[in-house]
Protein backbone atom coordinates (compact mmCIF):
# COMPACT_ATOMS: atom_id res chain seq x y z
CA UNK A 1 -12.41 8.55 -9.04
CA UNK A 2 -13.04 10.26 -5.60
CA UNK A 3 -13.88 7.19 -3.89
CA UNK A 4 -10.17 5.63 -4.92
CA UNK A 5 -8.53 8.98 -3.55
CA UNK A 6 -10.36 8.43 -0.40
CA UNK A 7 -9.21 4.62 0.05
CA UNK A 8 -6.35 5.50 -0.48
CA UNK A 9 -6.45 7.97 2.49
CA UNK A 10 -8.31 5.63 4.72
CA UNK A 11 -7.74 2.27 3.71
CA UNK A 12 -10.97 0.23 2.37
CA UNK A 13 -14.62 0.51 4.35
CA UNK A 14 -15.49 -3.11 5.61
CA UNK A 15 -18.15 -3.78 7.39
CA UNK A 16 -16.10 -4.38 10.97
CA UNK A 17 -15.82 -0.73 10.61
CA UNK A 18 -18.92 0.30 9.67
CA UNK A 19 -21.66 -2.35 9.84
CA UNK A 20 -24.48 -0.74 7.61
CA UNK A 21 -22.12 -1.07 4.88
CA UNK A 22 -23.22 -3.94 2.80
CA UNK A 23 -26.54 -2.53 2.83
CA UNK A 24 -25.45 0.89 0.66
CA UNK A 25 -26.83 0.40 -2.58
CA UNK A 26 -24.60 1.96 -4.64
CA UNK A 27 -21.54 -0.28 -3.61
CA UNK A 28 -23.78 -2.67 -5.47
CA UNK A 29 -22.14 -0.99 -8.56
CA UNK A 30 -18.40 -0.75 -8.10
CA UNK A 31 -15.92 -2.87 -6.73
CA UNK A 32 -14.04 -1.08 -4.26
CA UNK A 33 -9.67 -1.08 -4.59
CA UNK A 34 -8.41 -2.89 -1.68
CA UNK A 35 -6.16 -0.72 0.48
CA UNK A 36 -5.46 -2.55 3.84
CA UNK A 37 -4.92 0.35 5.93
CA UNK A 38 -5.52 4.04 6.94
CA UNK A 39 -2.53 6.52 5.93
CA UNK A 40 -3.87 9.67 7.46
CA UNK A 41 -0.21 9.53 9.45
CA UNK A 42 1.54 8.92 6.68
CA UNK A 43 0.43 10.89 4.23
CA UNK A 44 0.54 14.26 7.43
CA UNK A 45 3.62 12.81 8.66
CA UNK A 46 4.51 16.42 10.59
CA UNK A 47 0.84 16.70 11.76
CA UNK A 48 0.63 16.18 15.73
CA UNK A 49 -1.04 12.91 17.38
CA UNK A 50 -3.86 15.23 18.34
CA UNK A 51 -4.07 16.18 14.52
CA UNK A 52 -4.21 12.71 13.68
CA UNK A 53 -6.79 12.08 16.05
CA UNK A 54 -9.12 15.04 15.14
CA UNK A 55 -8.15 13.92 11.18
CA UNK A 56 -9.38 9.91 11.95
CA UNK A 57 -12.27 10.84 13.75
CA UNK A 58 -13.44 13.63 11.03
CA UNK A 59 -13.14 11.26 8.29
CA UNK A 60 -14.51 8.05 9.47
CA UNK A 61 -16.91 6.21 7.31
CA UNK A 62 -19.42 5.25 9.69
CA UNK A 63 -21.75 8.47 10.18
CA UNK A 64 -22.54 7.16 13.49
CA UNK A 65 -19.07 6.85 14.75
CA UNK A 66 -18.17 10.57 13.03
CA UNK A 67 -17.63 12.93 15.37
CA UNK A 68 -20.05 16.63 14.89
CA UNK A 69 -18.82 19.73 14.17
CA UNK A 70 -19.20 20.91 18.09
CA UNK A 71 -17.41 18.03 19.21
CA UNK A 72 -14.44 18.70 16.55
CA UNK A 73 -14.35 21.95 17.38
CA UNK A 74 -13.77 20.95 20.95
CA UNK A 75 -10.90 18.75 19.98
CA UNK A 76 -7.82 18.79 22.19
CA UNK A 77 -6.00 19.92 18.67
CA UNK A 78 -7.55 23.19 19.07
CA UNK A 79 -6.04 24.04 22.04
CA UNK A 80 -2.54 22.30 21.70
CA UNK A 81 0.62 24.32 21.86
CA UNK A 82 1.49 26.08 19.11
CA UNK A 83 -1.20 27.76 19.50
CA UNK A 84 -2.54 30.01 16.59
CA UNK A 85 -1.20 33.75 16.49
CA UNK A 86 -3.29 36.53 16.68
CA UNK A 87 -4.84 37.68 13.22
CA UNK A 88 -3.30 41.17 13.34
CA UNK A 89 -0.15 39.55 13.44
CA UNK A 90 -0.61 37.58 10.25
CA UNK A 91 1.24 39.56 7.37
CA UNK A 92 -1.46 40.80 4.50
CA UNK A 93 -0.67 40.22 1.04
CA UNK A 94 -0.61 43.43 -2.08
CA UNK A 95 -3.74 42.96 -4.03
CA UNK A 96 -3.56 40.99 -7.01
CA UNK A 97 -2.96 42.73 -9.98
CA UNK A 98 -6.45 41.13 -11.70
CA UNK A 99 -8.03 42.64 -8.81
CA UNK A 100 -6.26 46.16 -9.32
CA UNK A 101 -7.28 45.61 -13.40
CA UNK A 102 -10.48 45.10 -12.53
CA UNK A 103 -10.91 48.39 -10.35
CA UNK A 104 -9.02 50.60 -12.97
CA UNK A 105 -11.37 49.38 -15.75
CA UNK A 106 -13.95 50.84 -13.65
C-alpha cells in the first residue's frame, strides 16, 4: 500500500504531530505499521541539510504545518550553491527511435 511506503518515509502520524488525527475517518479502517521515525535523511543521504529541510517541511502530515508552494519555492534550497546551470548548457538527447517510427509512418 501507499500509505506503508509513506511510513516508511516519514515514520508513523501520531497525533503529537498532527492533532486532528484521530478524528480522520478513514484511519478508522486500517491499522497503521509502526515506524518510529522519519528517514527522509536516510533514505537522501547525499541531499543537503537545506534539502532535507525543504523535503520535511513538503511532506509533513499536518496540512496546517505544510508549507505552500510560494513558500517552498522560496526555500533557502533554491538558492544554495550549486546552483542550477543554465538550460542551454544542459546536453539534449537524439530522439527516440519510437518517436522517429512514428514520424516515418506518417
Amino acid at each position: 500500500l501507499q500509505i506503508d511506503k509513506i511510513i516508511a518515509l516519514l515514520g508513523t502520524p501520531t497525533t503529537k504531530i498532527w492533532s486532528e488525527l484521530d478524528s480522520l475517518p478513514l484511519l478508522e479502517n486500517f491499522t497503521l505499521k509502526t515506524q518510529p521515525f522519519n528517514n527522509v535523511k536516510v533514505v537522501f543521504e547525499s541531499a543537503s541539510p537545506s534539502a532535507i529541510d525543504l523535503l520535511n517541511s513538503l511532506f509533513m502530515y499536518d496540512p496546517k504545518k505544510r508549507i505552500s508552494a510560494a513558500a517552498a519555492l522560496a526555500h533557502p534550497f533554491f538558492t544554495e550553491r550549486p546552483l542550477p546551470c543554465d538550460p542551454v548548457l544542459i546536453p539534449s538527447l537524439p530522439p527516440s527511435h519510437s518517436k522517429k517510427r512514428k514520424r516515418d509512418d506518417s
